[in-house]
C-alpha atoms as a PDB file:
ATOM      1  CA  UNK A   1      -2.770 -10.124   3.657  1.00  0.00           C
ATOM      2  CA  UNK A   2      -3.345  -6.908   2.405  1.00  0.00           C
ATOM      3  CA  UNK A   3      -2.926  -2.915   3.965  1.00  0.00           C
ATOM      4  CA  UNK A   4      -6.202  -3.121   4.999  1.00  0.00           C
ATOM      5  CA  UNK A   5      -6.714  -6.630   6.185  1.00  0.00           C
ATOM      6  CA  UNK A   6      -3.917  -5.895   8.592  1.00  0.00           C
ATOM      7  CA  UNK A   7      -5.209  -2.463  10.100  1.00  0.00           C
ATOM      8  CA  UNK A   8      -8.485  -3.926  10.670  1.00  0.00           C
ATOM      9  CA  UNK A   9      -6.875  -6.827  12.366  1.00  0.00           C
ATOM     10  CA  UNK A  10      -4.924  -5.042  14.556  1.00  0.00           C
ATOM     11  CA  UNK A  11      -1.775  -5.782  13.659  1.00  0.00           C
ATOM     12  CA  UNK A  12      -0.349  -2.918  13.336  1.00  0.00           C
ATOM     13  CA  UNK A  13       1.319  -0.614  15.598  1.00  0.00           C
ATOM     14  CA  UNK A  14       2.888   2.550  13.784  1.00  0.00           C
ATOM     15  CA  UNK A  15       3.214   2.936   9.562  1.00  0.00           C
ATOM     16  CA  UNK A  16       5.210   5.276   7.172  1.00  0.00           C
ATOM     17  CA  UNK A  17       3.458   6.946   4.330  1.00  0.00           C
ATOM     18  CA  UNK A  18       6.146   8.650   1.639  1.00  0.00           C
ATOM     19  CA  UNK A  19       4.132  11.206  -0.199  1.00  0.00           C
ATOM     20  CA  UNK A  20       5.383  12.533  -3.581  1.00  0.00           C
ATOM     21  CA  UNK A  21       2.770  14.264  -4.908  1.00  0.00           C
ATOM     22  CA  UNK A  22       1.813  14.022  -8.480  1.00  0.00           C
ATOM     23  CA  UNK A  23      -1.354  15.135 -10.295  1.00  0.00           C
ATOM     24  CA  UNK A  24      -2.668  12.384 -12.545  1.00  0.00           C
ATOM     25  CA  UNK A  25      -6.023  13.448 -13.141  1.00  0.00           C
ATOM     26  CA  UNK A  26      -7.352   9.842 -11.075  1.00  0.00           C
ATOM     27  CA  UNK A  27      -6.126   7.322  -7.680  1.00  0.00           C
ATOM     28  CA  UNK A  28      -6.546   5.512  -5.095  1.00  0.00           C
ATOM     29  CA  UNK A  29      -7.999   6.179  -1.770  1.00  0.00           C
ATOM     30  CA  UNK A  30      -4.799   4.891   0.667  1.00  0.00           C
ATOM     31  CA  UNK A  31      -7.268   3.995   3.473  1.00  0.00           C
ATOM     32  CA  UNK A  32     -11.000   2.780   1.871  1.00  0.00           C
ATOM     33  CA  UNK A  33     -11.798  -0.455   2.957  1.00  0.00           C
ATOM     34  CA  UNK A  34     -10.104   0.353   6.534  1.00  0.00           C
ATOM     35  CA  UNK A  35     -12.512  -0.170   9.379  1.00  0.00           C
ATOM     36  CA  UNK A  36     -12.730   3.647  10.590  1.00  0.00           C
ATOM     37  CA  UNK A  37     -15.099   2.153  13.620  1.00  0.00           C
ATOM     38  CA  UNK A  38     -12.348   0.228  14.840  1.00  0.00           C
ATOM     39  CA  UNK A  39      -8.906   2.041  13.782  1.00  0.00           C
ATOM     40  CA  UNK A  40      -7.646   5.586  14.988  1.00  0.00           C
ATOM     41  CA  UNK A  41      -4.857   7.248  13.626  1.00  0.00           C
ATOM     42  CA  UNK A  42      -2.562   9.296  15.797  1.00  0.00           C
ATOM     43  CA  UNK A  43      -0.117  11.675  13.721  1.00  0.00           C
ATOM     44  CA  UNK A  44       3.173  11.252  15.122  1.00  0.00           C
ATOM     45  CA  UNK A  45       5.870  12.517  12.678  1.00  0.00           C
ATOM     46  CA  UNK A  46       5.714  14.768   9.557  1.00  0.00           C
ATOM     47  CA  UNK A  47       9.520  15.165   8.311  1.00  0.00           C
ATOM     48  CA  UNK A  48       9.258  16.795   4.784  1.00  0.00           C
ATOM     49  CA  UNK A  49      12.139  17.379   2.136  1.00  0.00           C
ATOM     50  CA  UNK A  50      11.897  19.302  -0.943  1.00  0.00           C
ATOM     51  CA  UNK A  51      10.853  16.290  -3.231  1.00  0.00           C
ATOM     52  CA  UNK A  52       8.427  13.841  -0.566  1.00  0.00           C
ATOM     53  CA  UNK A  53       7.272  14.349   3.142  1.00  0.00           C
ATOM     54  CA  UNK A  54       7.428  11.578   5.383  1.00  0.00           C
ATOM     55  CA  UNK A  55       4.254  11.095   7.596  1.00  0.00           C
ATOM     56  CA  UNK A  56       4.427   8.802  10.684  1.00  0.00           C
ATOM     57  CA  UNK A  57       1.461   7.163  12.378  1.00  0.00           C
ATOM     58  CA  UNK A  58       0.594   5.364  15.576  1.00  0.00           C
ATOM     59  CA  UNK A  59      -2.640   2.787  15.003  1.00  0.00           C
ATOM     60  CA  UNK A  60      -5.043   2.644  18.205  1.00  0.00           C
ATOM     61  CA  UNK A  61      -8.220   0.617  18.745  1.00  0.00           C
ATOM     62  CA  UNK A  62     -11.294   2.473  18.864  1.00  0.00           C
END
Protein backbone atom coordinates (compact mmCIF):
# COMPACT_ATOMS: atom_id res chain seq x y z
CA UNK A 1 0.00 0.00 0.00
CA UNK A 2 1.04 3.31 -0.45
CA UNK A 3 1.33 6.78 2.08
CA UNK A 4 -1.85 7.62 1.07
CA UNK A 5 -3.75 4.41 0.80
CA UNK A 6 -2.89 3.95 4.43
CA UNK A 7 -4.01 7.48 5.84
CA UNK A 8 -7.19 7.18 4.12
CA UNK A 9 -7.63 3.78 5.58
CA UNK A 10 -7.05 4.61 8.86
CA UNK A 11 -4.26 2.91 9.66
CA UNK A 12 -2.32 5.14 10.94
CA UNK A 13 -1.88 6.55 14.26
CA UNK A 14 1.13 9.12 14.51
CA UNK A 15 4.00 9.72 11.44
CA UNK A 16 7.50 11.43 11.24
CA UNK A 17 8.24 13.82 8.48
CA UNK A 18 12.30 14.72 8.25
CA UNK A 19 12.44 17.95 6.38
CA UNK A 20 15.73 19.04 4.72
CA UNK A 21 14.91 21.66 2.70
CA UNK A 22 16.27 22.05 -0.72
CA UNK A 23 15.18 24.32 -3.59
CA UNK A 24 14.90 22.37 -6.83
CA UNK A 25 12.92 24.56 -8.85
CA UNK A 26 9.85 21.46 -8.89
CA UNK A 27 8.18 18.41 -6.19
CA UNK A 28 5.90 16.65 -4.85
CA UNK A 29 2.94 17.49 -2.81
CA UNK A 30 3.64 15.00 0.52
CA UNK A 31 -0.15 14.77 1.17
CA UNK A 32 -2.32 15.03 -2.46
CA UNK A 33 -4.32 12.19 -2.89
CA UNK A 34 -4.98 12.08 1.09
CA UNK A 35 -8.66 12.17 1.91
CA UNK A 36 -8.69 15.72 3.77
CA UNK A 37 -12.66 14.88 4.49
CA UNK A 38 -11.72 12.05 6.45
CA UNK A 39 -8.03 12.66 7.96
CA UNK A 40 -6.99 15.45 10.55
CA UNK A 41 -3.65 16.17 11.43
CA UNK A 42 -2.73 17.13 14.95
CA UNK A 43 0.93 18.70 15.26
CA UNK A 44 2.51 17.07 18.06
CA UNK A 45 6.34 17.54 17.92
CA UNK A 46 8.60 19.95 15.95
CA UNK A 47 12.36 19.13 17.13
CA UNK A 48 14.64 21.04 14.62
CA UNK A 49 18.57 20.82 14.24
CA UNK A 50 20.67 22.95 12.17
CA UNK A 51 20.56 20.67 8.97
CA UNK A 52 16.55 18.99 9.12
CA UNK A 53 13.55 19.55 11.58
CA UNK A 54 11.70 16.72 12.71
CA UNK A 55 7.83 17.17 12.61
CA UNK A 56 5.59 14.71 14.55
CA UNK A 57 1.92 14.05 13.85
CA UNK A 58 -1.07 12.39 15.44
CA UNK A 59 -3.79 11.13 12.54
CA UNK A 60 -7.59 11.55 13.74
CA UNK A 61 -10.81 10.69 11.90
CA UNK A 62 -12.82 13.46 10.82
Amino acid sequence: MRCREVLNAGLVDEFSITLSPVLFGVGTRLFDGVDASGVALEPVRSQPSSRVTHLTYAVHPR
